[in-house]
N, C-alpha and C. Protein backbone atom coordinates (compact mmCIF):
# COMPACT_ATOMS: atom_id res chain seq x y z
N UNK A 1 -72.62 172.78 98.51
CA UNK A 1 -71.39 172.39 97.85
C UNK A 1 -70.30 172.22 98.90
N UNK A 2 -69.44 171.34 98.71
CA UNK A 2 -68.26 171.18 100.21
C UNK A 2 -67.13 170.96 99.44
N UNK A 3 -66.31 171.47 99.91
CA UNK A 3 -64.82 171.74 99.16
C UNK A 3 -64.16 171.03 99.93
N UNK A 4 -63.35 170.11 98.86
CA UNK A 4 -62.14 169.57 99.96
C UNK A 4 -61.30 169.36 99.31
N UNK A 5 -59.94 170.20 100.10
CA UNK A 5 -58.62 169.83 100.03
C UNK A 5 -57.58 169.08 100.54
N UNK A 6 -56.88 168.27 99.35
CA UNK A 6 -56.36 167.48 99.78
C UNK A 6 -54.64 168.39 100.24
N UNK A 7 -54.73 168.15 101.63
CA UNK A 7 -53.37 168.72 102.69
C UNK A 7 -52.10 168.27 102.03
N UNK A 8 -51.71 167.18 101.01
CA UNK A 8 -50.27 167.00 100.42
C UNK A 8 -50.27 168.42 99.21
N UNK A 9 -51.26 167.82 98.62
CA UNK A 9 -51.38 169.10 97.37
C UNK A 9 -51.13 170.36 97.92
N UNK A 10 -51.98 170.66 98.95
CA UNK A 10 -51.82 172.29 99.32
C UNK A 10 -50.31 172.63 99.81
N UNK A 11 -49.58 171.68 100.41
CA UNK A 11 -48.03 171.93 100.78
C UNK A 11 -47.33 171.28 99.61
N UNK A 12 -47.73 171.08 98.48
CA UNK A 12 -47.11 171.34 97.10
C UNK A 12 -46.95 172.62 96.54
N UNK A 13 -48.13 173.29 96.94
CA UNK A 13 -48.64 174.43 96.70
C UNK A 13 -47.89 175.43 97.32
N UNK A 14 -47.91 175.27 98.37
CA UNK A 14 -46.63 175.86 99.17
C UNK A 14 -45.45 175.95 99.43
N UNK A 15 -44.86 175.04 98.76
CA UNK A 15 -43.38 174.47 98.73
C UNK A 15 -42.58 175.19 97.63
N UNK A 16 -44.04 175.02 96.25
CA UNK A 16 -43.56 175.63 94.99
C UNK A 16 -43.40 177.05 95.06
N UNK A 17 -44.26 178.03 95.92
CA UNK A 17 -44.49 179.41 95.70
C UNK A 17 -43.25 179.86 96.69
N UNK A 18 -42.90 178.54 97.82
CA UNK A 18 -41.69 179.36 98.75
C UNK A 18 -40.17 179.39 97.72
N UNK A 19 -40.07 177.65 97.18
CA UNK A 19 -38.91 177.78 96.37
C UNK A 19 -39.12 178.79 95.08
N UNK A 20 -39.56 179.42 94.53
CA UNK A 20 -39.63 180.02 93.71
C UNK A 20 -38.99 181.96 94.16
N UNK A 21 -39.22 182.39 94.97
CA UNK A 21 -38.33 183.57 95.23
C UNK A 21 -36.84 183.01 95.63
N UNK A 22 -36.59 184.86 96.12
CA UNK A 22 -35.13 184.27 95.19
C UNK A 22 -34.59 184.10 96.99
N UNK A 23 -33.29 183.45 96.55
CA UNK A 23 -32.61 183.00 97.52
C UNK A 23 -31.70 183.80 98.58
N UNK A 24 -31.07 185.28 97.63
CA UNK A 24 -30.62 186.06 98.74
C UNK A 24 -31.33 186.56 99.63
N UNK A 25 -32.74 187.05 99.56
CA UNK A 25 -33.72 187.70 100.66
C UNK A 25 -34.19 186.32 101.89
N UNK A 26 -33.39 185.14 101.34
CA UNK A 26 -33.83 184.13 102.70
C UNK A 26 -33.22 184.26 103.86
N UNK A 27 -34.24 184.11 105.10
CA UNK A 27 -33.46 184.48 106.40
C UNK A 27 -33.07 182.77 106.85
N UNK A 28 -32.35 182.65 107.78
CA UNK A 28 -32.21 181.19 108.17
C UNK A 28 -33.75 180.59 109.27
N UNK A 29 -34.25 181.22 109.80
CA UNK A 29 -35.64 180.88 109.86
C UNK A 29 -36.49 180.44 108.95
N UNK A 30 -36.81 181.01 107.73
CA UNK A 30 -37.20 181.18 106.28
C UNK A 30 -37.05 179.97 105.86
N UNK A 31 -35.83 179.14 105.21
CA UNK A 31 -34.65 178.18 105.33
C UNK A 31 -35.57 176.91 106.10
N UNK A 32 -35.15 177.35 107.61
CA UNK A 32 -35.95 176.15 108.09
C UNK A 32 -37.38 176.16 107.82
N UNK A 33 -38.12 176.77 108.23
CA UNK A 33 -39.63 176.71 107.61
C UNK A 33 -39.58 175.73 106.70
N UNK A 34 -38.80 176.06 105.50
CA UNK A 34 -39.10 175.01 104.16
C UNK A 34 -39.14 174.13 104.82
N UNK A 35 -37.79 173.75 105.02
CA UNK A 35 -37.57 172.06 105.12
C UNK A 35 -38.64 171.52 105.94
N UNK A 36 -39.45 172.19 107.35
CA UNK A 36 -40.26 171.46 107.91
C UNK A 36 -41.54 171.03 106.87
N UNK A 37 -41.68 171.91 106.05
CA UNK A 37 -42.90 171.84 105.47
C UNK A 37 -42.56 170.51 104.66
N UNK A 38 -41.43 170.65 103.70
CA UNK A 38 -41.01 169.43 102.96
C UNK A 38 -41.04 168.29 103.40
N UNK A 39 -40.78 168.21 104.47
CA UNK A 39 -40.89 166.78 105.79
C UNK A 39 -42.02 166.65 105.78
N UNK A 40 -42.88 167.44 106.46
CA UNK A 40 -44.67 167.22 106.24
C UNK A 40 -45.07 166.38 104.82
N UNK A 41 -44.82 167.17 104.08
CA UNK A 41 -45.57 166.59 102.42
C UNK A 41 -44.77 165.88 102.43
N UNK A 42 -43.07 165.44 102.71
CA UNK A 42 -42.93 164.00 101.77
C UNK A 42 -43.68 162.51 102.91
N UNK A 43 -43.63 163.18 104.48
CA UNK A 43 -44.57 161.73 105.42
C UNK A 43 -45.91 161.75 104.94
N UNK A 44 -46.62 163.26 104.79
CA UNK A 44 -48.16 162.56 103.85
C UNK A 44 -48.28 162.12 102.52
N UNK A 45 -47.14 161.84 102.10
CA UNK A 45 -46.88 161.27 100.22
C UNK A 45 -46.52 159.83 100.75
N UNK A 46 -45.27 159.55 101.04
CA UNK A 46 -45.20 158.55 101.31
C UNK A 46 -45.53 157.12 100.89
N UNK A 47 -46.92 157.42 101.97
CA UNK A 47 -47.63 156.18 102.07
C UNK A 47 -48.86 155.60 101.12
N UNK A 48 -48.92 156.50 100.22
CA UNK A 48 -49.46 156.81 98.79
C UNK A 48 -48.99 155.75 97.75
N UNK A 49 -49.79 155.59 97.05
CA UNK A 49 -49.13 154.79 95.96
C UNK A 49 -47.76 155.39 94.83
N UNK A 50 -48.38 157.06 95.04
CA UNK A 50 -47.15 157.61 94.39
C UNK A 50 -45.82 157.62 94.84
N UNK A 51 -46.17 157.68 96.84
CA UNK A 51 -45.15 158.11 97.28
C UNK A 51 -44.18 156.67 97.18
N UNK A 52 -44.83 155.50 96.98
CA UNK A 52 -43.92 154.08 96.79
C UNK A 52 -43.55 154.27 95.60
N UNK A 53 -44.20 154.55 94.65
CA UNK A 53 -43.56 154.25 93.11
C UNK A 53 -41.89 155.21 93.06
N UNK A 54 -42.24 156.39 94.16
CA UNK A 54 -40.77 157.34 94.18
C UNK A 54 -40.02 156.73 94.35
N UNK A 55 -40.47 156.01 96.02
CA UNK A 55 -39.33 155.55 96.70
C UNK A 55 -38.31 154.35 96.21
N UNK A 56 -39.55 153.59 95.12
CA UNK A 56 -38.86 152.55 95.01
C UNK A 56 -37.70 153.30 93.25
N UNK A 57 -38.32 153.71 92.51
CA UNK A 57 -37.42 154.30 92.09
C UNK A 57 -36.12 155.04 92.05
N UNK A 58 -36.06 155.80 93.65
CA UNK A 58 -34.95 156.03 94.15
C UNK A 58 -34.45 154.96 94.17
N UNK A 59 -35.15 153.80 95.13
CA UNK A 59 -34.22 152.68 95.86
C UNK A 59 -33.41 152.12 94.44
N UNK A 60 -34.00 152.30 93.11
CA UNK A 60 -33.22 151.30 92.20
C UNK A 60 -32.34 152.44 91.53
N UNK A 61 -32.26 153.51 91.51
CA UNK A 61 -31.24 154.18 91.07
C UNK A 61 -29.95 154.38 91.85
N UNK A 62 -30.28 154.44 93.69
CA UNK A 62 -29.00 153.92 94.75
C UNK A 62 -28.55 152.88 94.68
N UNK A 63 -29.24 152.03 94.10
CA UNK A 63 -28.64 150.77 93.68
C UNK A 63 -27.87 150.62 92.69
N UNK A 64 -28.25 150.85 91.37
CA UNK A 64 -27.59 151.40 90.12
C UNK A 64 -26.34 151.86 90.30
N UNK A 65 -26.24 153.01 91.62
CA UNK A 65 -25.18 153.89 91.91
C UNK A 65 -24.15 153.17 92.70
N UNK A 66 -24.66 152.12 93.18
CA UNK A 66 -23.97 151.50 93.81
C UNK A 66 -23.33 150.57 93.33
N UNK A 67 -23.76 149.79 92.53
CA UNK A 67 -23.26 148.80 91.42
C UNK A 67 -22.22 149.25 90.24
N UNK A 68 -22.14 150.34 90.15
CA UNK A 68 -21.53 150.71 89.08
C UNK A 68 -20.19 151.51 90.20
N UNK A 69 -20.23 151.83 91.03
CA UNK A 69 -19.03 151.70 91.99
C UNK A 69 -18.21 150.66 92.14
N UNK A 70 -18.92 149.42 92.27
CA UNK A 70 -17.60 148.38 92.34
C UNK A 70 -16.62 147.80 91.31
């Protein structure tokens, strides 16, 4: 039997269990950790079909946001 994990999922996995305690016991090391990890999983999402359907969704809601400014 061969197990395989897919590396975005598992730093989903990890992202969820770090944001989930609480926020006063965070050290500023702690802090950064996240964000590197978040950087990791959103460059291996990305290039995904999911990670386009995000992006482009963002792109039309900055747009939205932007249009309704002028």
């Amino acid at each position: 039997m061969v197990l395989s994990i897919n590396v975005a999922v598992l730093l989903a996995v990890i992202i969820i269990v770090r944001l989930r305690r609480r926020t006063e016991a965070r050290k500023r090391s702690d802090e950064q950790l996240t964000v590197v990890i978040v950087l990791v999983f959103g460059v291996l999402v990305a290039p995904t079909a999911f990670g386009q359907g995000v992006a482009d969704v963002v792109g039309q809601l900055a747009d939205g946001i932007t249009e309704s400014g002028r």
